[in-house]
Protein backbone atom coordinates (compact mmCIF):
# COMPACT_ATOMS: atom_id res chain seq x y z
CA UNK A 1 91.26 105.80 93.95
CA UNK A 2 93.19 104.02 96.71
CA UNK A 3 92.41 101.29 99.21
CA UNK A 4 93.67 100.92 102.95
CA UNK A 5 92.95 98.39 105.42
CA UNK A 6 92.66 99.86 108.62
CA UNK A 7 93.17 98.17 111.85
CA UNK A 8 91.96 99.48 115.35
CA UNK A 9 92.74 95.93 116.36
CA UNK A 10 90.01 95.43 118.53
CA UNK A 11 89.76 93.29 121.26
CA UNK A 12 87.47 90.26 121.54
CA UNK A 13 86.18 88.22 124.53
CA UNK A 14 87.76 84.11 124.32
CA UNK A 15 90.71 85.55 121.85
CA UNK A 16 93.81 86.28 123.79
CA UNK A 17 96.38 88.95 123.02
CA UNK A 18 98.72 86.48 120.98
CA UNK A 19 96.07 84.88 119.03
CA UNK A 20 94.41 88.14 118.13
CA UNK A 21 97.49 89.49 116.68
CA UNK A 22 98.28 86.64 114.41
CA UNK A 23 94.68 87.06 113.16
CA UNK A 24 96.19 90.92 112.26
CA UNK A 25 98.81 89.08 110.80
CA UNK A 26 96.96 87.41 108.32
CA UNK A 27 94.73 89.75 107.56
CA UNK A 28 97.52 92.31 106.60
CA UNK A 29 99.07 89.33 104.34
CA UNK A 30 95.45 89.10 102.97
CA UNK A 31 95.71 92.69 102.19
CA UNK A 32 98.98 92.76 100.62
CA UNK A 33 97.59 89.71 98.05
CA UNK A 34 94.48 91.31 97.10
CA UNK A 35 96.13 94.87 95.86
CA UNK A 36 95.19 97.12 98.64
CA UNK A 37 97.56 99.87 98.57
CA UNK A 38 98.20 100.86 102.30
CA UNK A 39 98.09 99.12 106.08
CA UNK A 40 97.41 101.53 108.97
CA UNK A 41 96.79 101.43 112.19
CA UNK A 42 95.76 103.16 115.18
CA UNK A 43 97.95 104.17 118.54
CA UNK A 44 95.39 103.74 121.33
CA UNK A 45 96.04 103.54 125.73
CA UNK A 46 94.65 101.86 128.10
CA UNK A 47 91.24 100.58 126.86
CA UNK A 48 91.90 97.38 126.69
CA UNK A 49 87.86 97.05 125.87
CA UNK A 50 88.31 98.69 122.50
CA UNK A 51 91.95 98.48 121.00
CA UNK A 52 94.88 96.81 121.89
CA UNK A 53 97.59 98.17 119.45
CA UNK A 54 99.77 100.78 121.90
CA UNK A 55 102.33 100.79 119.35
CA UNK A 56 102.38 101.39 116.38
CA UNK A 57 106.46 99.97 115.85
CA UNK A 58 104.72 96.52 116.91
CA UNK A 59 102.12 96.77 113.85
CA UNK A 60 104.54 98.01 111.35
CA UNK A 61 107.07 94.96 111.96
CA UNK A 62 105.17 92.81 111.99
CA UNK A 63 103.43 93.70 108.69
CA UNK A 64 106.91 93.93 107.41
CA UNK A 65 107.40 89.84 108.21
CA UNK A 66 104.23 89.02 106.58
CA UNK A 67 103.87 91.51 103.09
CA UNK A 68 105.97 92.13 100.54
CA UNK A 69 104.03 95.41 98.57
CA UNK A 70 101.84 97.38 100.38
CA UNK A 71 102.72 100.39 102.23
CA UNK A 72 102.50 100.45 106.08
CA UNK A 73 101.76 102.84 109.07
CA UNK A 74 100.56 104.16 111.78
CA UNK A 75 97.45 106.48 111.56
CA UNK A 76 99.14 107.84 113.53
CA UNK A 77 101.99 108.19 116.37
CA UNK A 78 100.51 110.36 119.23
CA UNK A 79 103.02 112.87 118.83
CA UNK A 80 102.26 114.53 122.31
CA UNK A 81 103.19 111.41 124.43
CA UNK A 82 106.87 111.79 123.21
CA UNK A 83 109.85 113.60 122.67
CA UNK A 84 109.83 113.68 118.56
CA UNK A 85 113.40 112.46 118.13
CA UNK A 86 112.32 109.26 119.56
CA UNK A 87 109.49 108.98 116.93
CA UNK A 88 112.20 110.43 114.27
CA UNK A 89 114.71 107.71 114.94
CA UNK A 90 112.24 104.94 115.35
CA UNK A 91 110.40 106.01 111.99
CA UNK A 92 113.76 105.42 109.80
CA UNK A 93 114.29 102.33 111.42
CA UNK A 94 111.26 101.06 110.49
CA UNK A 95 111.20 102.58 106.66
CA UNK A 96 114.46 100.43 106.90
CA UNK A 97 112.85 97.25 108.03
CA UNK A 98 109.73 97.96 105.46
CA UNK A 99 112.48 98.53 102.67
CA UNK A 100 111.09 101.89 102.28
CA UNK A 101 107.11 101.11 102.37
CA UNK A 102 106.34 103.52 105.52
CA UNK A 103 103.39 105.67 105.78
CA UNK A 104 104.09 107.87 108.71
CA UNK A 105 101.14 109.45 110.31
CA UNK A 106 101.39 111.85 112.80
CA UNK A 107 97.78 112.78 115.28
CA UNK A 108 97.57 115.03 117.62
CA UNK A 109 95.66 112.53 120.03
CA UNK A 110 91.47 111.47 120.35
CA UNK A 111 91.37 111.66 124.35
CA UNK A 112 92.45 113.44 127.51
CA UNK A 113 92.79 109.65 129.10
CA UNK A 114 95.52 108.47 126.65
CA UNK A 115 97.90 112.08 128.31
CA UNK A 116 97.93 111.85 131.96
CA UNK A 117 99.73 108.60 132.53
CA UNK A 118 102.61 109.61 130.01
CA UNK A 119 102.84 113.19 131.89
CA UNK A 120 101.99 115.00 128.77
CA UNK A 121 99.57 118.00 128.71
CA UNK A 122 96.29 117.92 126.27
CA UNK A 123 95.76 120.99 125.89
CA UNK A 124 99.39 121.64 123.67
CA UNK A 125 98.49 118.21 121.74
CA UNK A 126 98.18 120.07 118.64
CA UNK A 127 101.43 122.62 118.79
CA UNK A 128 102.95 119.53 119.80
CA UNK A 129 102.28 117.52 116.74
CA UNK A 130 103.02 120.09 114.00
CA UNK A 131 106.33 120.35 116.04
CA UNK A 132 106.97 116.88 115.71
CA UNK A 133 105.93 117.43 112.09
CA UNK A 134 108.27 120.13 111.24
CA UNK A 135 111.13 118.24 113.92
CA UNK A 136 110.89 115.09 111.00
CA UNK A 137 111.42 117.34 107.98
CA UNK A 138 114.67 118.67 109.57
CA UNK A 139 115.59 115.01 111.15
CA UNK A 140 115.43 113.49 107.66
CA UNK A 141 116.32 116.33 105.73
CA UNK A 142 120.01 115.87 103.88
CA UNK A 143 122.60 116.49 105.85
CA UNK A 144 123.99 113.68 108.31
CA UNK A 145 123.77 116.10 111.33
CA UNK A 146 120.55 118.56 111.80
CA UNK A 147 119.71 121.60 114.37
CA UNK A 148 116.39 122.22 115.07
CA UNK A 149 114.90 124.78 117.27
CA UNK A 150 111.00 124.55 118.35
CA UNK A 151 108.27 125.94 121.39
CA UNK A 152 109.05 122.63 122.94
CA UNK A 153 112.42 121.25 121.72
CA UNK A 154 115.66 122.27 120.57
CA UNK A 155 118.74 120.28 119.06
CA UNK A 156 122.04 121.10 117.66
CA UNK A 157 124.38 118.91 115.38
CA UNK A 158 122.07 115.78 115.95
CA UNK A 159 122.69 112.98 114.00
CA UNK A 160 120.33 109.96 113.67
CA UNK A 161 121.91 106.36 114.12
CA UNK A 162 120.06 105.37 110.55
CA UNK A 163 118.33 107.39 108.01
CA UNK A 164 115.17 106.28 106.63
CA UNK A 165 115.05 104.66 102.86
CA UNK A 166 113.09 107.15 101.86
CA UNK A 167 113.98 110.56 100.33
CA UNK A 168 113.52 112.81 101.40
CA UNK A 169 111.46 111.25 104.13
CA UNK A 170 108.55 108.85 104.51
CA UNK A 171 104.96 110.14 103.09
CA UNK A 172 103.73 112.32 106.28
CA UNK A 173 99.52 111.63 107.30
CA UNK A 174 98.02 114.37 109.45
CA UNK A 175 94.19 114.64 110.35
CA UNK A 176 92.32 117.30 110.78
CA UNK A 177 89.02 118.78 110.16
CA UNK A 178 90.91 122.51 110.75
CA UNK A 179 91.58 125.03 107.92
CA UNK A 180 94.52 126.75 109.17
CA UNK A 181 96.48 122.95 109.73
CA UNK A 182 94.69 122.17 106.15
CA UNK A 183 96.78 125.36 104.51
CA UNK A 184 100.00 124.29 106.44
CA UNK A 185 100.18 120.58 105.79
CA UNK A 186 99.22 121.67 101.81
CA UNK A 187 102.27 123.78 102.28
CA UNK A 188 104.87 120.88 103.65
CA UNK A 189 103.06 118.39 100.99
CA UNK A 190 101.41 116.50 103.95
CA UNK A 191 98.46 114.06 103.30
CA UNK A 192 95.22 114.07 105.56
CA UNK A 193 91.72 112.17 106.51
CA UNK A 194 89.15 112.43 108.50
CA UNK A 195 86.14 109.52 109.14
CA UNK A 196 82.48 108.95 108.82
CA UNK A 197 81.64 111.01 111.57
CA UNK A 198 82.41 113.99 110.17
CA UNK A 199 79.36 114.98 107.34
CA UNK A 200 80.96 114.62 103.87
CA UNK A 201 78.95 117.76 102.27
CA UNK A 202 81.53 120.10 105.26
CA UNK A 203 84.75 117.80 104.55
CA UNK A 204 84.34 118.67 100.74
CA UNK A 205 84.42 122.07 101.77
CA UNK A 206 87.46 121.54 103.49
CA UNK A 207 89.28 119.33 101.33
CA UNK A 208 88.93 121.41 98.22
CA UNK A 209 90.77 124.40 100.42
CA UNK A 210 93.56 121.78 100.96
CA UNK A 211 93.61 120.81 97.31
CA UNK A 212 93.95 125.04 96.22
CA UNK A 213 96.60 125.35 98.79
CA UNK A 214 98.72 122.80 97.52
CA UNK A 215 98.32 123.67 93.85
CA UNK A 216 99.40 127.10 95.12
CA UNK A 217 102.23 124.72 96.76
CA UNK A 218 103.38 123.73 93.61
CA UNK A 219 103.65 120.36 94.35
CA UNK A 220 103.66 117.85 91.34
CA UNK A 221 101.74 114.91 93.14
CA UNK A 222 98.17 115.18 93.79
CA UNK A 223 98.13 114.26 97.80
CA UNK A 224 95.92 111.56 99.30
CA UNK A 225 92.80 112.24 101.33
CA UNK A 226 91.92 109.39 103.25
CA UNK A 227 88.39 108.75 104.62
CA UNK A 228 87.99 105.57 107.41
CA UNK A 229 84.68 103.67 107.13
CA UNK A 230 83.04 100.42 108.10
CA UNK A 231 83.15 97.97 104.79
CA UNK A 232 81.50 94.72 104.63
CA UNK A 233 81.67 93.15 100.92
CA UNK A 234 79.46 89.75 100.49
CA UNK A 235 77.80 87.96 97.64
CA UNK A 236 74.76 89.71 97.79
CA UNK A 237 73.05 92.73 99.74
CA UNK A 238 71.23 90.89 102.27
CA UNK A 239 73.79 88.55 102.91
CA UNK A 240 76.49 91.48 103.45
CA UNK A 241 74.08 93.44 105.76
CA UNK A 242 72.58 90.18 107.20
CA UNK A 243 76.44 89.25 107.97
CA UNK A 244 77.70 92.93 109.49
CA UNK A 245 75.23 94.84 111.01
CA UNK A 246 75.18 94.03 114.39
CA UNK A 247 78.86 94.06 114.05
CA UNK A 248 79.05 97.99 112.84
CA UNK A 249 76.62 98.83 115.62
CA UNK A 250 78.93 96.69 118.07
CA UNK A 251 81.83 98.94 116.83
CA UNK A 252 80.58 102.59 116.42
CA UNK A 253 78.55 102.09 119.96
CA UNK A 254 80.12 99.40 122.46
CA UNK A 255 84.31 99.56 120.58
CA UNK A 256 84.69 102.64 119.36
CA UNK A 257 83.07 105.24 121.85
CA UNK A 258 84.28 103.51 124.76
CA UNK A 259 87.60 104.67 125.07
CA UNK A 260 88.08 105.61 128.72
CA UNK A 261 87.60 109.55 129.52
CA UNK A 262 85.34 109.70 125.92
CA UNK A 263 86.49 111.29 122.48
CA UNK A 264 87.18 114.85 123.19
CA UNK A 265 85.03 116.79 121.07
CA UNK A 266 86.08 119.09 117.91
CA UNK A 267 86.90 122.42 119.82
CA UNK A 268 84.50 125.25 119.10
CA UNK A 269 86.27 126.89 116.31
CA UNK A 270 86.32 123.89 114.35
CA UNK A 271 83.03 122.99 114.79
CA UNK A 272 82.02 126.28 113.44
CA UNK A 273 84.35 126.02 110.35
CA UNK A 274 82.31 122.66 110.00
CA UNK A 275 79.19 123.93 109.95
CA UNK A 276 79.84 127.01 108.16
CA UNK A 277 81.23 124.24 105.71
CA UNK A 278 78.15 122.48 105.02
CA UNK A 279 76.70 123.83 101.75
CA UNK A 280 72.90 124.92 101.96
CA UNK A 281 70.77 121.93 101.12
CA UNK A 282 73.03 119.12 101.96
CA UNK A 283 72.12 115.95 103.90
CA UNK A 284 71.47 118.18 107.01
CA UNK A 285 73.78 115.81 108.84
CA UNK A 286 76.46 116.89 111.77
CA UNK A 287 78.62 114.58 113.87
CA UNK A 288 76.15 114.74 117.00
CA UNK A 289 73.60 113.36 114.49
CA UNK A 290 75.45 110.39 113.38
CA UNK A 291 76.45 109.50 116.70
CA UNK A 292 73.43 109.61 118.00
CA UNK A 293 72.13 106.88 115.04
CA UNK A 294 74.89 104.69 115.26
CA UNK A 295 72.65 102.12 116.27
CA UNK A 296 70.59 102.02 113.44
CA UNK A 297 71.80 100.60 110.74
CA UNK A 298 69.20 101.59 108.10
CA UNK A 299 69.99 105.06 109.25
CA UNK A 300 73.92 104.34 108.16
CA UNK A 301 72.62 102.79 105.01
CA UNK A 302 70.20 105.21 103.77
CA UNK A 303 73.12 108.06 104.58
CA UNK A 304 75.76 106.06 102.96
CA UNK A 305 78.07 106.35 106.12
CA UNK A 306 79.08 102.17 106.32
CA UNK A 307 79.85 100.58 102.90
CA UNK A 308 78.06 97.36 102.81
CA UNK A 309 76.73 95.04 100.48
CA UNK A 310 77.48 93.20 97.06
CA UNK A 311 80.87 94.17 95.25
CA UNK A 312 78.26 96.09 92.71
CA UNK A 313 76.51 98.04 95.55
CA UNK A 314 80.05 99.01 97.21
CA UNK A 315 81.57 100.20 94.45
CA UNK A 316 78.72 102.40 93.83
CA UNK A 317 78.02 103.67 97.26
CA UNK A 318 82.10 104.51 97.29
CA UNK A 319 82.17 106.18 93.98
CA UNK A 320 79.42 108.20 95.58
CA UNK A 321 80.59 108.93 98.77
CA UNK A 322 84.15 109.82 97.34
CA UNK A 323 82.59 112.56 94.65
CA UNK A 324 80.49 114.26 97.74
CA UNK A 325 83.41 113.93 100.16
CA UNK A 326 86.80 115.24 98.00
CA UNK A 327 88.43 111.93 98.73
CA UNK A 328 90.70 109.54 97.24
CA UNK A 329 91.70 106.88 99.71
CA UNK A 330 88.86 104.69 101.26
CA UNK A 331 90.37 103.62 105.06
CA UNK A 332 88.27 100.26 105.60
CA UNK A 333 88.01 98.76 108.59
CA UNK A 334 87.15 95.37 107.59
CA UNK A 335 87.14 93.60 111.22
CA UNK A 336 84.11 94.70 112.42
CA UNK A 337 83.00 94.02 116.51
CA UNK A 338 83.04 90.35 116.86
CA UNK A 339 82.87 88.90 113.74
CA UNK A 340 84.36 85.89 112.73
CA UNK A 341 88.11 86.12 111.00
CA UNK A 342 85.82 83.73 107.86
CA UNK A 343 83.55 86.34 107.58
CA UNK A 344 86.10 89.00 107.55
CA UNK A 345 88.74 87.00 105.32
CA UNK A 346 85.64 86.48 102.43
CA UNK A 347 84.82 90.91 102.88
CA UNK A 348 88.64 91.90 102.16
CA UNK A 349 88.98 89.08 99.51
CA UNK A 350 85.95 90.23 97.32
CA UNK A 351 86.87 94.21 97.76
CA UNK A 352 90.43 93.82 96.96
CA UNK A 353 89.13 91.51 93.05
CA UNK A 354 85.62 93.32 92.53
CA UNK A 355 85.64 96.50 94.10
CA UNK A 356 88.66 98.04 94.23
CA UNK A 357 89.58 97.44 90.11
CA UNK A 358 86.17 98.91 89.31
CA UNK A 359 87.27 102.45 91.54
CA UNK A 360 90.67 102.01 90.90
CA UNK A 361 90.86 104.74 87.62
CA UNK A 362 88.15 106.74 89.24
CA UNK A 363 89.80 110.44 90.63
CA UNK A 364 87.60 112.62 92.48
CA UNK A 365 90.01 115.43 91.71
């Protein structure tokens, strides 16, 4: 398996802007030390209640002044809100600036309110971001000069001021909980997640699809399938839940779901691949479920949705959670509503020496 810290960078009441960013700081230098493998963060607008990282060039320099190993990106660039040569020239800058450590992760966007102040239409969000997609692979394909025609854009004899130190580009992220994208980014060698909200027994479904596809691909890597939780790692159980559970309620139900305008929800022909996903007798569980319990923490426990407790107990309820799901790469968002940065510092400390080297060998495919 592989480990990522994930970083919503949530805001906090009595912490300003500055001070809560050299708290990211550290944390991501924490990372790098303990052996997590990857740094990611979100791009969210204009909830300054729930996240304040707008840009994801901000997070990746600055992890790039305070690590040294693990990889870095954004989880991803809201490819709708901008012409893709801008994201094109500022992602091989920044694989520059990382020394070739960039994760570049590409979404399609979570919420009509992040679209109308940048003039850019929901409703093409997701032609939008395979075009940016497909606008990268020609961008940082070999040549010094690319052409590129797409539904939206169209370029001839571009060249890029720098090229990124990766070849032949920087790994590409994509979410999605949709088949058809599934089969495409299997074809381009794409990686993929998907969170806690989304039942595991219906995301295995889906990510073993993904996995034939690219063995049909004939690609020689096995591709990453990231999976974003709540993790809270203590000396003991009690102590761990004692420490974060009114801190995972605080983000799935005051942070997370407050983003203005709401998260739009999966649209209909997703939700139906979902549920015609879910295997008959399997937890029973769908997304409205979970949502609606996100309050209840025994509820998140007893369905093994938040990973909390002693480095024994996480490691187990991950190697579980990873064998029902189809996934390889736990996202863990380790700063959790307002807890304190001790609190936090002790969690990412004890997963990166106990748990992660006990799931490290583990492959759930």
């Amino acid at each position: 398996m592989k480990f990522g810290c994930f970083s919503h960078v949530w805001g906090r009441p009595g912490v300003t802007v500055a001070e809560r960013y050299q708290e990211l700081w550290r944390e991501l230098a924490l990372a790098d030390e303990a052996g997590l493998d990857y740094a990611f963060c979100v791009e969210h607008h204009f909830s300054p209640q729930e996240s304040w990282m707008p840009s994801p060039a901000i997070f990746c320099t600055g992890a790039a002044l305070c690590t040294s190993r693990i990889r870095v990106g954004p989880m991803g660039y809201v490819a709708a809100l901008y012409n893709p040569v801008k994201i094109a020239e500022e992602a091989a800058a920044l694989d520059q600036v990382l020394g070739g450590r960039l994760e570049l992760g590409i979404t399609s966007g979570l919420t009509p309110a992040f679209f109308g102040p940048y003039g850019a239409d929901f409703a093409e969000r997701k032609a939008r971001a395979r075009e940016c997609a497909e606008l990268l692979q020609a961008a940082f394909g070999p040549g010094d000069r690319f052409d590129f025609k797409g539904q939206f854009h169209r370029y001839a004899g571009l060249t890029l001021s720098v090229p990124p130190a990766q070849r032949p580009h920087p790994p590409l992220w994509i979410p999605t909980s949709d088949r058809a994208t599934l089969q495409w980014l299997a074809s381009i060698g794409a990686n993929t997640s998907s969170t806690m909200v989304i039942p595991r027994p219906a995301l295995a479904v889906l990510h073993r699809h993904y996995l034939n596809c690219w063995r049909q691909a004939g690609h020689p890597a096995t591709p990453d399938i990231g999976y974003w939780a709540p993790v809270h790692v203590a000396g003991t159980d009690d102590e761990a839940i004692s420490r974060a559970a009114p801190h995972i309620i605080h983000t799935l139900t005051k942070t997370l779901l407050s983003v203005p305008g709401g998260v739009a929800p999966l649209p209909e022909a997703e939700q139906r691949q979902l549920t015609a996903s879910a295997a008959p007798g399997a937890s029973g569980l769908t997304t409205e479920t979970i949502l609606a319990n996100a309050s209840d923490i025994d509820f998140l426990l007893d369905h093994n949705l938040v990973f909390v407790g002693s480095p024994a107990t996480v490691t187990r309820r991950l190697r579980a959670a990873a064998a029902e799901g189809m996934f390889n790469t736990i996202l863990a968002e380790f700063d959790l509503g307002l807890m304190n940065e001790a609190d936090i510092t002790d969690s990412l400390r004890l997963f990166g020496t106990a748990v992660a080297p006990a799931l490290r060998a583990y492959q759930p495919y």
